[in-house]
N, C-alpha and C. Protein backbone atom coordinates (compact mmCIF):
# COMPACT_ATOMS: atom_id res chain seq x y z
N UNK A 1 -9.38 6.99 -13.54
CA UNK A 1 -7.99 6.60 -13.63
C UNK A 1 -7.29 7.44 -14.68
N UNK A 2 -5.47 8.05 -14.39
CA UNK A 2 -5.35 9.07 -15.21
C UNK A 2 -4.18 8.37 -15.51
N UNK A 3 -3.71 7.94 -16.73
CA UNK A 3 -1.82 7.18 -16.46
C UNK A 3 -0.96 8.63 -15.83
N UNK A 4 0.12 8.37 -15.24
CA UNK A 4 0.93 9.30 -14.52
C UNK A 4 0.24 10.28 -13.67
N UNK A 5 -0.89 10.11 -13.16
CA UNK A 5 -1.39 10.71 -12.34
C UNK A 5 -0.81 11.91 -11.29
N UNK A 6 0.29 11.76 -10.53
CA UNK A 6 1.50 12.51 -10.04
C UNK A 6 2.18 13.40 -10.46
N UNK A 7 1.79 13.72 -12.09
CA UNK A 7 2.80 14.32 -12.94
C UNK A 7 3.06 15.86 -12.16
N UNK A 8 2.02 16.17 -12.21
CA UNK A 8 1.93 17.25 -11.33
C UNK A 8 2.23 17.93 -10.01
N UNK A 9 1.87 16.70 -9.32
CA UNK A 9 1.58 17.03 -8.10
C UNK A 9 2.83 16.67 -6.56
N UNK A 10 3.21 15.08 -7.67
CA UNK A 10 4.94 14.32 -7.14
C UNK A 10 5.22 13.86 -8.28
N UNK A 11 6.13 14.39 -8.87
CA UNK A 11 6.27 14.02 -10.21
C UNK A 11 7.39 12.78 -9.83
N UNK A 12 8.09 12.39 -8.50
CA UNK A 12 8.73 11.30 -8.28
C UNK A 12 8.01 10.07 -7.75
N UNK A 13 7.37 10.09 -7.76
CA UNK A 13 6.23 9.40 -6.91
C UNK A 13 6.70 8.15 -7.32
N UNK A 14 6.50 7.83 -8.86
CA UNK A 14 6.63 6.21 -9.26
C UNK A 14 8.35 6.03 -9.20
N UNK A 15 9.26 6.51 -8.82
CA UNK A 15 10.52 6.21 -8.93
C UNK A 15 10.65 6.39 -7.35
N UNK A 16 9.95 6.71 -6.72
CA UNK A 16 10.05 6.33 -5.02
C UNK A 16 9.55 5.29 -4.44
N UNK A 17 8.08 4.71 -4.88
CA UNK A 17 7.96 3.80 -4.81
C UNK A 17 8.95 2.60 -5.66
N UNK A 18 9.65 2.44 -6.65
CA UNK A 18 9.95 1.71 -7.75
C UNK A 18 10.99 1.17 -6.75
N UNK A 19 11.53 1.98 -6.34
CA UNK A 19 12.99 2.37 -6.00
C UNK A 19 13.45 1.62 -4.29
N UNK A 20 12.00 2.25 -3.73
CA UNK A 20 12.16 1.69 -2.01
C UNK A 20 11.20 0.06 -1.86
N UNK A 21 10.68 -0.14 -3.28
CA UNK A 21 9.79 -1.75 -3.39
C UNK A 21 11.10 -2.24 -3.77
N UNK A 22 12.05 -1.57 -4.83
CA UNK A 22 13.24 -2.97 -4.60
C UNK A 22 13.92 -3.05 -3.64
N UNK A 23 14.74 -2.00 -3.02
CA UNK A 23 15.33 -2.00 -2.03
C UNK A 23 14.60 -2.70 -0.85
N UNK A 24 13.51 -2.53 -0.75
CA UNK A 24 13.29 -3.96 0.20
C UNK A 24 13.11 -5.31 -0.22
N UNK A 25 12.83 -5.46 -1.63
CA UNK A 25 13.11 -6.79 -2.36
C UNK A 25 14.09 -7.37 -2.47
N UNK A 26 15.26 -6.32 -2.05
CA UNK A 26 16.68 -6.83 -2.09
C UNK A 26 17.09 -8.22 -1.19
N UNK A 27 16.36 -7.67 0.46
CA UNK A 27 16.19 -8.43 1.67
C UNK A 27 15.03 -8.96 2.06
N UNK A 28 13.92 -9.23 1.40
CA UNK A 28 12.77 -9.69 1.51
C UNK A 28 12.19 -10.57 -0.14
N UNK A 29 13.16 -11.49 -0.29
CA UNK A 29 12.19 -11.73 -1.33
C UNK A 29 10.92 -12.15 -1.67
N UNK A 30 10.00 -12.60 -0.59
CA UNK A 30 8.34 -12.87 -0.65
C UNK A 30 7.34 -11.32 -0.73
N UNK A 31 8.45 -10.48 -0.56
CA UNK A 31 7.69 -9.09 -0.29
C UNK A 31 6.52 -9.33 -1.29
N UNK A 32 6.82 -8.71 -2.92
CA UNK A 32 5.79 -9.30 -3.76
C UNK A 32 4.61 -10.25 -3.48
N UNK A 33 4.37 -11.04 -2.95
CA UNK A 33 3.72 -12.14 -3.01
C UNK A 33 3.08 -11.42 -1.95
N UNK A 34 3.59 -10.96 -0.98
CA UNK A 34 2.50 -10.23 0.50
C UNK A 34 2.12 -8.74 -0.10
N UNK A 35 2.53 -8.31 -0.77
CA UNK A 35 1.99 -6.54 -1.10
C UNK A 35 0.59 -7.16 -2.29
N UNK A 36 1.04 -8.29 -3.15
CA UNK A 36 -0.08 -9.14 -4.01
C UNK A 36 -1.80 -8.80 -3.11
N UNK A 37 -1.24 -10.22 -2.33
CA UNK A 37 -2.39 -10.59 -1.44
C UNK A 37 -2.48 -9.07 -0.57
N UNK A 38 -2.16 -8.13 -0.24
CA UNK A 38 -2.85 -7.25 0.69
C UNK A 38 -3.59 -6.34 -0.49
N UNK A 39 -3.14 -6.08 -1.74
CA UNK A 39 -3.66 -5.50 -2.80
C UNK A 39 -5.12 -5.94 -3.12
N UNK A 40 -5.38 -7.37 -3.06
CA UNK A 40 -6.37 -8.00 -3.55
C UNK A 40 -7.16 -8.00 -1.83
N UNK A 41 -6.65 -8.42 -1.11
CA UNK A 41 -7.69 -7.99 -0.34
C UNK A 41 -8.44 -6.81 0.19
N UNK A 42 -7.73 -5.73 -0.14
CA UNK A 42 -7.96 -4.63 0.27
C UNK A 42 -9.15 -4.11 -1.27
N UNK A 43 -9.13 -4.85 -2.63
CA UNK A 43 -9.97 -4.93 -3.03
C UNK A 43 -11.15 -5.42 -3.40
N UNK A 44 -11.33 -6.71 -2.42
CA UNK A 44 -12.26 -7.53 -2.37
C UNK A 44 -13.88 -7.25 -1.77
N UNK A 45 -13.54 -5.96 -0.80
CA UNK A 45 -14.53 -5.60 -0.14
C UNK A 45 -15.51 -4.50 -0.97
N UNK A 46 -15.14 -3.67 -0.83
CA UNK A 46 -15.87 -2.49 -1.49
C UNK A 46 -15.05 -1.66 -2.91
N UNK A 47 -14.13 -2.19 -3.10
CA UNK A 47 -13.03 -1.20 -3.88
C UNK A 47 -11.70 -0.90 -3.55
N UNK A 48 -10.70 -0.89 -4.15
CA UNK A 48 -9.33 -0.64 -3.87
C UNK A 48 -9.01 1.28 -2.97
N UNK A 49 -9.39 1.08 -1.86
CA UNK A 49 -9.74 2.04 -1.38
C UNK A 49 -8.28 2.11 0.36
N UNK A 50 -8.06 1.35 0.31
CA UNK A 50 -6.61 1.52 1.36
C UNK A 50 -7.53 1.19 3.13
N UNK A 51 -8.27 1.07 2.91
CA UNK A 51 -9.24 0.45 3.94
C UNK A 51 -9.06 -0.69 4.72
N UNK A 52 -8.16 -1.64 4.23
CA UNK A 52 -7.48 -2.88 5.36
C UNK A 52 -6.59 -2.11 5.53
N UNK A 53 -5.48 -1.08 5.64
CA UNK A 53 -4.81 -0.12 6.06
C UNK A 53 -5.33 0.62 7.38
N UNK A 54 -6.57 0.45 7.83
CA UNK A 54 -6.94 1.52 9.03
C UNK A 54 -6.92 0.57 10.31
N UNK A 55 -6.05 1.63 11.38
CA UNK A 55 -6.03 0.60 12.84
C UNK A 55 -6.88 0.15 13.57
N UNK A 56 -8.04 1.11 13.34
CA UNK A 56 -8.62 0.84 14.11
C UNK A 56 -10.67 1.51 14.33
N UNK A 57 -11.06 2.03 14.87
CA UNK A 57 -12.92 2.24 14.68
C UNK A 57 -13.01 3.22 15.53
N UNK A 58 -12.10 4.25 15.85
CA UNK A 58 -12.43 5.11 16.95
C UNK A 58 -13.17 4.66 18.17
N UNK A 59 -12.82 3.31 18.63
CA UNK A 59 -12.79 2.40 19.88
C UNK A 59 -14.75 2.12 19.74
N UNK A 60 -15.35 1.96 18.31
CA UNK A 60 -16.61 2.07 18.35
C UNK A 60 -16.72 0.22 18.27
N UNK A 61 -16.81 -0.09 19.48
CA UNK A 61 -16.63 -1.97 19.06
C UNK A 61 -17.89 -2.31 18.32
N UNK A 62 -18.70 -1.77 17.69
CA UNK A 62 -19.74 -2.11 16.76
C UNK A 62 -19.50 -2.47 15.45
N UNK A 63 -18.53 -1.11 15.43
CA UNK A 63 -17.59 -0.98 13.93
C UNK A 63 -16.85 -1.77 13.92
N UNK A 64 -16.57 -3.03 13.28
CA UNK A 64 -15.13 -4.21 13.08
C UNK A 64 -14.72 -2.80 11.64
N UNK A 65 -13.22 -3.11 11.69
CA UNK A 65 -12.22 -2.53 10.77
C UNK A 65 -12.11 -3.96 10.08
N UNK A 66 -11.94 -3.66 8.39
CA UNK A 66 -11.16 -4.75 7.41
C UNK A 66 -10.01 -5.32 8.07
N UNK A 67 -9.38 -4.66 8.58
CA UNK A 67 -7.91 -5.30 9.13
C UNK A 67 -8.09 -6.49 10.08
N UNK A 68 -9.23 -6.34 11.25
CA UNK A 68 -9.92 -7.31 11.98
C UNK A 68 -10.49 -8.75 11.44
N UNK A 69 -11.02 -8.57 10.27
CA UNK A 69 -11.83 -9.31 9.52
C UNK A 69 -10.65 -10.78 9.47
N UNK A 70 -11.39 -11.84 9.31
CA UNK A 70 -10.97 -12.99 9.43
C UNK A 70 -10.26 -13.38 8.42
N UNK A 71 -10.21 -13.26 7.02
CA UNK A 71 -9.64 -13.47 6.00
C UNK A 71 -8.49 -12.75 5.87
N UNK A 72 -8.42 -11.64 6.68
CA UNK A 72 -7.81 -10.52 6.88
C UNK A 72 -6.88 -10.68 7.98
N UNK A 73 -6.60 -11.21 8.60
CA UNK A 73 -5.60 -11.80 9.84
C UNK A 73 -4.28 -12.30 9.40
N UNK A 74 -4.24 -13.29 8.51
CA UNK A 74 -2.93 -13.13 8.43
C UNK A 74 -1.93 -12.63 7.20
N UNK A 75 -2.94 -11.24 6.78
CA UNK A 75 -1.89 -10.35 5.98
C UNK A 75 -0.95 -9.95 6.31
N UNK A 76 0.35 -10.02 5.72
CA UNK A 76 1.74 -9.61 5.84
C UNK A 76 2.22 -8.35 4.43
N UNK A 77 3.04 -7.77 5.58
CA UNK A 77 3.65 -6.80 4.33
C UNK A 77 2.87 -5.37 4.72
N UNK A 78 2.05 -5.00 5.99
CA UNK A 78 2.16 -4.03 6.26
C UNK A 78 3.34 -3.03 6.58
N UNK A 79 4.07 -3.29 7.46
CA UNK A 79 5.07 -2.80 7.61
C UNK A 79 5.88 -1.78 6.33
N UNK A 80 6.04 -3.31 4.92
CA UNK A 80 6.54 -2.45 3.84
C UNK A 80 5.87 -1.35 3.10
N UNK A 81 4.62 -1.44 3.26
CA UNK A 81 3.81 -0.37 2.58
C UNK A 81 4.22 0.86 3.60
N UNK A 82 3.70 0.69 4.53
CA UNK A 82 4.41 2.09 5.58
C UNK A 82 5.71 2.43 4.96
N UNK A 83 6.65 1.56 4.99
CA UNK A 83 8.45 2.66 4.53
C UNK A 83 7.96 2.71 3.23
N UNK A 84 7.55 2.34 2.31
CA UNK A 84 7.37 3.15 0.93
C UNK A 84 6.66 4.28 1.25
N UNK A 85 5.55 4.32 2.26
CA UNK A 85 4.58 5.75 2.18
C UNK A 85 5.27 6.73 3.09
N UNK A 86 6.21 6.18 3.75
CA UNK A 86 7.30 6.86 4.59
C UNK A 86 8.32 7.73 3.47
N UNK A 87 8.67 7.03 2.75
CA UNK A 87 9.42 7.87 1.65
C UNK A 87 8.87 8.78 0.76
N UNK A 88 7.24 8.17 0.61
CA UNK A 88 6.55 9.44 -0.07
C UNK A 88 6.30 10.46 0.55
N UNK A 89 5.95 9.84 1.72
CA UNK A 89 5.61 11.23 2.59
C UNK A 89 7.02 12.43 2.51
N UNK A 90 8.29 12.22 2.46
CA UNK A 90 9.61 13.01 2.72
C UNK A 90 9.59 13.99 1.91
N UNK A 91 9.22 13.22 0.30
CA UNK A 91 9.02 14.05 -0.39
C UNK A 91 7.82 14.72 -1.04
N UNK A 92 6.38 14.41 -1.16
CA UNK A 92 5.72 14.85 -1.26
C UNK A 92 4.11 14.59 -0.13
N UNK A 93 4.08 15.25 0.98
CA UNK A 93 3.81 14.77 2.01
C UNK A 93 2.24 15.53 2.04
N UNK A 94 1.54 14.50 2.13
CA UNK A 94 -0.10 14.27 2.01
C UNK A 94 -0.82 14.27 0.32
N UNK A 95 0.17 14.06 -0.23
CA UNK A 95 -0.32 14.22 -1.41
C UNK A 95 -0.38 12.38 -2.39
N UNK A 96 0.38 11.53 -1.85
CA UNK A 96 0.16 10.14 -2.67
C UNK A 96 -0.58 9.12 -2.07
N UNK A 97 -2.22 8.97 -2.47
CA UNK A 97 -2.85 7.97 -1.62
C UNK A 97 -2.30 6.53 -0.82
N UNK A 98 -2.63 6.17 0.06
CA UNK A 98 -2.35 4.84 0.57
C UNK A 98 -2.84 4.03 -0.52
N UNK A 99 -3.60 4.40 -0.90
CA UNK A 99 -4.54 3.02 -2.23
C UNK A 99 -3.53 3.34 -3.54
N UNK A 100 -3.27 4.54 -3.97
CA UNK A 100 -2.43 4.41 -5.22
C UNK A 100 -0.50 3.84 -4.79
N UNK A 101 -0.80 3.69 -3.27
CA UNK A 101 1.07 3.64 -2.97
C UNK A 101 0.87 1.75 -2.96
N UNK A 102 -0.25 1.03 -2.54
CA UNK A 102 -0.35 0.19 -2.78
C UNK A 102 -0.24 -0.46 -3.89
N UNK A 103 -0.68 0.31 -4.98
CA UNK A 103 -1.24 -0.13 -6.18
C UNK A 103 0.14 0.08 -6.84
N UNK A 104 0.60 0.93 -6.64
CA UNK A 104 2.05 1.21 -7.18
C UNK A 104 3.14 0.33 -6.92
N UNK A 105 3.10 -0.15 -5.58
CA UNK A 105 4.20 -1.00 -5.13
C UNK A 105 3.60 -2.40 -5.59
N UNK A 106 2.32 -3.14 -6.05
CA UNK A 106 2.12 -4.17 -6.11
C UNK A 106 2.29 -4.56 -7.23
N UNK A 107 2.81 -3.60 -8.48
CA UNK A 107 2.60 -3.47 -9.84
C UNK A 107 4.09 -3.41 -9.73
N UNK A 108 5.20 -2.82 -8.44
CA UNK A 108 6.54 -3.12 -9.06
C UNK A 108 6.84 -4.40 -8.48
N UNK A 109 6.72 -4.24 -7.44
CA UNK A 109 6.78 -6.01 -6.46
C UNK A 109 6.45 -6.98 -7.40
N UNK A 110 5.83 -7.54 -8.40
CA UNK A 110 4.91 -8.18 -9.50
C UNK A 110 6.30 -8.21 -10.45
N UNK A 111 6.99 -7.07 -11.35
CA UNK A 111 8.34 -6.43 -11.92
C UNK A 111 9.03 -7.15 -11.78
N UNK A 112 9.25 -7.05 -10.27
CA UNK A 112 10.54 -7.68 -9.63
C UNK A 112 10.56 -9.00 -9.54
């Protein structure tokens, strides 16, 4: 773990996330409370790794995906993580993990 990690690489990174977690907090006020719980579940398994984030097993029905998983069903607040990683992507595109855009938005969602 590095503080400002991005400095380099998106040096806007935390003011894009900051910025598009309120703007949907504006019209969603439970957002927080669902980016919370998908944060913690997505670290419950193996590590804060963006892994309840994946659609799907390359159709391998052996493989269950986290997202499948039973505890895991009625997470909300996918959607918002996508338009925050939607905005990262605009501006710095393949470069801000799904696990740090999580971690970022659950730490301002929390703020707010």
């Amino acid at each position: 773990l590095e503080y400002d990690f991005y400095r380099d690489t998106c040096l806007d990174a935390q003011t894009i996330v900051r910025s598009t977690t309120a703007r949907i907090y504006s019209d969603h006020k439970d957002v927080p409370a669902a980016i919370l719980r998908l944060f913690f579940h997505d670290c419950f398994i193996k590590g804060c790794d963006a892994s309840v984030f994946l659609y799907d097993s390359n159709d391998n029905k052996s493989h269950r995906i986290e997202r499948d998983a039973i505890p895991n069903k009625t997470l909300k607040g996918f959607d918002k993580i996508d338009m925050i990683k939607e905005e990262l992507e605009k501006v710095c595109p393949g470069v801000v993990s799904c696990a740090d855009t999580i971690a970022l938005a659950t730490r301002d969602g929390i703020v707010l």
